[in-house]
C-alpha atoms as a PDB file:
ATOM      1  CA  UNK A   1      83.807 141.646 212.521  1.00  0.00           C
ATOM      2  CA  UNK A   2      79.713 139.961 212.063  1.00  0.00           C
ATOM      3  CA  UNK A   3      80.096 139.791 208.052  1.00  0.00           C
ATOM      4  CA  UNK A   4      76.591 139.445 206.133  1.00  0.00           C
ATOM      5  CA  UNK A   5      75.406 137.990 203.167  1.00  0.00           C
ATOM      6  CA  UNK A   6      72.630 140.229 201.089  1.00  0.00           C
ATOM      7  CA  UNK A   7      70.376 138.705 198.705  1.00  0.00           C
ATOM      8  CA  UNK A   8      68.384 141.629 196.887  1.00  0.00           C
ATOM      9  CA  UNK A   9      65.301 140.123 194.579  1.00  0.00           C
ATOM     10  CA  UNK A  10      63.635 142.324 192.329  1.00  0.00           C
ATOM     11  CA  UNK A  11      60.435 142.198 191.034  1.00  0.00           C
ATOM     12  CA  UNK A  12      58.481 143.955 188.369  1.00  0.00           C
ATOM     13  CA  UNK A  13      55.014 145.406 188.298  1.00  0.00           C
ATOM     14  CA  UNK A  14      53.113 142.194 187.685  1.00  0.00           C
ATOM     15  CA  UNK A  15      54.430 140.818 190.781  1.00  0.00           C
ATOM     16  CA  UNK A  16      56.811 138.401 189.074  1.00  0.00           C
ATOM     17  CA  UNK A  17      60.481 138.235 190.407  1.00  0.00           C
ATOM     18  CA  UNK A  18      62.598 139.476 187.299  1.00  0.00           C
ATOM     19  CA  UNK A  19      66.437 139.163 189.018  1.00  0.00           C
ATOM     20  CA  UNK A  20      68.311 138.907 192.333  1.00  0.00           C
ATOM     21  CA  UNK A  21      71.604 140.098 193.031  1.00  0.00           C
ATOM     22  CA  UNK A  22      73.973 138.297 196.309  1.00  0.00           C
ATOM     23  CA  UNK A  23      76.952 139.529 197.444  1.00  0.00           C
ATOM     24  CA  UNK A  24      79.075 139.392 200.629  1.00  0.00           C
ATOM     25  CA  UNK A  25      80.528 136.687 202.828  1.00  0.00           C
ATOM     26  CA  UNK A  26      78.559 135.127 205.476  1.00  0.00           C
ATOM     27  CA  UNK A  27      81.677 135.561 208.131  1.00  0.00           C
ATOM     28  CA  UNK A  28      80.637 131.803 209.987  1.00  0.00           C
ATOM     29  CA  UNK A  29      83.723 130.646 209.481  1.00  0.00           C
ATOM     30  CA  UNK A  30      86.759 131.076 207.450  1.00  0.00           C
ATOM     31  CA  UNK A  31      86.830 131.100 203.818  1.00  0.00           C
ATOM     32  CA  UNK A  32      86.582 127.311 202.597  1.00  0.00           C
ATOM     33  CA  UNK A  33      84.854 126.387 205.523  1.00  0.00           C
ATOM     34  CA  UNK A  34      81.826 128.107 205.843  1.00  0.00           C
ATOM     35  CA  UNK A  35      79.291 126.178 205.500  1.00  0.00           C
ATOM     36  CA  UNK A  36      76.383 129.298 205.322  1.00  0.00           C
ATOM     37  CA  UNK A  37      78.248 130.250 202.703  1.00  0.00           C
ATOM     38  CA  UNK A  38      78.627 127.099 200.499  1.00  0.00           C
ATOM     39  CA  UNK A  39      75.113 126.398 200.956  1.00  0.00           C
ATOM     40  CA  UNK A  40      73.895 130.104 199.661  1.00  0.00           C
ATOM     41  CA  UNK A  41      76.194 129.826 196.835  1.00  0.00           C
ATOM     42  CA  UNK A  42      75.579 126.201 195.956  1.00  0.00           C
ATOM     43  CA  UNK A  43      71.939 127.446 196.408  1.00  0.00           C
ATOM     44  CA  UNK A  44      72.625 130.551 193.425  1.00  0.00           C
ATOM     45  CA  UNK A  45      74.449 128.117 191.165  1.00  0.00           C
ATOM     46  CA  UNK A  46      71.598 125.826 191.220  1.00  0.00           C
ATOM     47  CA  UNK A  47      69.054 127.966 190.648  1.00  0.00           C
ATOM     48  CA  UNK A  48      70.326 129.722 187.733  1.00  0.00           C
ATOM     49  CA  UNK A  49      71.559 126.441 185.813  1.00  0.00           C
ATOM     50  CA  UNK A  50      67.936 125.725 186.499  1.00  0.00           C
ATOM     51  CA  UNK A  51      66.876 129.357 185.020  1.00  0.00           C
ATOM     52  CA  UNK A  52      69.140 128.837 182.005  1.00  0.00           C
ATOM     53  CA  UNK A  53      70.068 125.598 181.316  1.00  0.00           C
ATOM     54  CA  UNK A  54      66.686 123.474 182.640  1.00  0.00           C
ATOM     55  CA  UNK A  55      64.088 126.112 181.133  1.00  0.00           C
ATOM     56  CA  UNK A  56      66.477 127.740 178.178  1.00  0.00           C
ATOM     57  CA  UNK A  57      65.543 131.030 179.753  1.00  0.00           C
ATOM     58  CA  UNK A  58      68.041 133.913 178.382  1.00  0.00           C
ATOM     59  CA  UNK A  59      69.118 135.512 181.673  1.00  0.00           C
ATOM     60  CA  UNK A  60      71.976 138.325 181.988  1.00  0.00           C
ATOM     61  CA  UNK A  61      74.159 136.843 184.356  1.00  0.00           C
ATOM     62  CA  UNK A  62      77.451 138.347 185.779  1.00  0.00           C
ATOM     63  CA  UNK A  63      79.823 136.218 188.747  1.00  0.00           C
ATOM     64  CA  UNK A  64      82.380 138.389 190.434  1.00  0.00           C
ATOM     65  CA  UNK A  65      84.358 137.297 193.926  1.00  0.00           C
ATOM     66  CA  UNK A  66      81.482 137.495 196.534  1.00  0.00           C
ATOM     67  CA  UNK A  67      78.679 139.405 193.576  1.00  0.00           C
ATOM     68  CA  UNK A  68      76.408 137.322 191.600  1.00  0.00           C
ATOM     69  CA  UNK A  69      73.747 138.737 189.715  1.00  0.00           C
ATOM     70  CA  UNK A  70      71.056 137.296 187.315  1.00  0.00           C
ATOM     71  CA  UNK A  71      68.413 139.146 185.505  1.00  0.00           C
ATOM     72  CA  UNK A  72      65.611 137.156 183.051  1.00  0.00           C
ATOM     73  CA  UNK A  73      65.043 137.956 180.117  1.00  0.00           C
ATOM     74  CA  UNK A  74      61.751 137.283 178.714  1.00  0.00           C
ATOM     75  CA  UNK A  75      60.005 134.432 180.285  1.00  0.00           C
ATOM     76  CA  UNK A  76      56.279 134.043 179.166  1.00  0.00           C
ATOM     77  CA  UNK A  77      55.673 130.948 181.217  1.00  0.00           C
ATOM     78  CA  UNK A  78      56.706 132.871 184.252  1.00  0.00           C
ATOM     79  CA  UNK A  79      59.391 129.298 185.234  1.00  0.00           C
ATOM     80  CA  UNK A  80      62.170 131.870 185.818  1.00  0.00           C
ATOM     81  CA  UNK A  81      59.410 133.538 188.252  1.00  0.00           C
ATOM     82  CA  UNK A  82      59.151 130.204 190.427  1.00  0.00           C
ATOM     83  CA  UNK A  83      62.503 129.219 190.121  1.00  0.00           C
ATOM     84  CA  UNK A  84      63.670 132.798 192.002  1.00  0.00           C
ATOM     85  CA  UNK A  85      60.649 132.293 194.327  1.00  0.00           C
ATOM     86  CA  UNK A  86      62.407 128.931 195.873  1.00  0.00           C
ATOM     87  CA  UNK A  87      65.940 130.401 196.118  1.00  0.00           C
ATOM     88  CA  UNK A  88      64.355 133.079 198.158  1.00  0.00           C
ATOM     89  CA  UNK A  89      62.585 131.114 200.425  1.00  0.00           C
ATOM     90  CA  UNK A  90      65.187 128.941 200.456  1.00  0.00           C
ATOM     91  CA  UNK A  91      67.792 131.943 201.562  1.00  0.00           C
ATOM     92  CA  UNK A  92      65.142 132.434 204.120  1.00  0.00           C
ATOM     93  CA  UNK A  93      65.143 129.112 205.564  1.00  0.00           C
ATOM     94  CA  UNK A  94      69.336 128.892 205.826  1.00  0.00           C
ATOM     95  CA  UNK A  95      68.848 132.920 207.335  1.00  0.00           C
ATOM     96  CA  UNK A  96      66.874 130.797 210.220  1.00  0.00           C
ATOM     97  CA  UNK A  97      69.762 128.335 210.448  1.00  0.00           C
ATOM     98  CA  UNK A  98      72.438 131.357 210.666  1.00  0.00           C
ATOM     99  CA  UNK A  99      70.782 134.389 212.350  1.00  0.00           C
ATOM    100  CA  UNK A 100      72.486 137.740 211.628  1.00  0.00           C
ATOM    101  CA  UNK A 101      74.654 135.856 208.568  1.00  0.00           C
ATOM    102  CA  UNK A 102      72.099 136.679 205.658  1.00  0.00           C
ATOM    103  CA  UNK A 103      69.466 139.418 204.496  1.00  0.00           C
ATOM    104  CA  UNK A 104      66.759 139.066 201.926  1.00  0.00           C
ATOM    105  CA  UNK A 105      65.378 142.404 200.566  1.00  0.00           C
ATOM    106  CA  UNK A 106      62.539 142.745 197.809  1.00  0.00           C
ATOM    107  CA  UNK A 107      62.292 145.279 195.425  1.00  0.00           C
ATOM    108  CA  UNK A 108      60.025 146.633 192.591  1.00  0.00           C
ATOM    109  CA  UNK A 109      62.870 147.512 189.469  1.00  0.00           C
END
């Protein structure tokens, strides 16, 4: 069985990402060895201690086995924006390095 990592940004009506939600295993190789999957996840951590604890932007965040989801909370400056702009290129760029093991979708919320 091909398992799949989903990363689901949203973004709001200004254009500006607002959240992203990833979930799923990547299914390259077992669990504590998958390197697709350490490097999305180290990818997520990063990017919201950047979000939260680098720009002090409040964010709703919520960890489960396999589910991580962040959504901003008011960010003016629009750093939460950019931040959420490079994990999703960046979940791009590891989808090239593991075809069929991650999708990226974008939303309007």
């Amino acid at each position: 069985m091909i398992c799949m990592i989903i990363a689901d940004f949203v973004k709001d009506p200004g254009d500006r990402l607002v959240g992203f939600r990833v979930t799923g295993h990547a299914g390259y190789a077992d669990f504590g060895e998958d390197v697709c999957c350490a490097s999305v996840s180290s990818a997520v951590m990063m990017a919201a201690n950047t979000v939260t604890d680098a720009f002090r932007i409040k964010a709703d965040v919520a960890v489960d086995e396999n589910d991580f989801r962040l959504t901003l909370g008011e960010d003016p400056q629009g750093n939460g924006d950019k931040v959420l702009l490079g994990l999703m290129t960046h979940l791009y760029l590891i989808g090239e390095e593991f075809p069929g093991r991650i999708k990226v979708n974008v939303s309007e919320g």
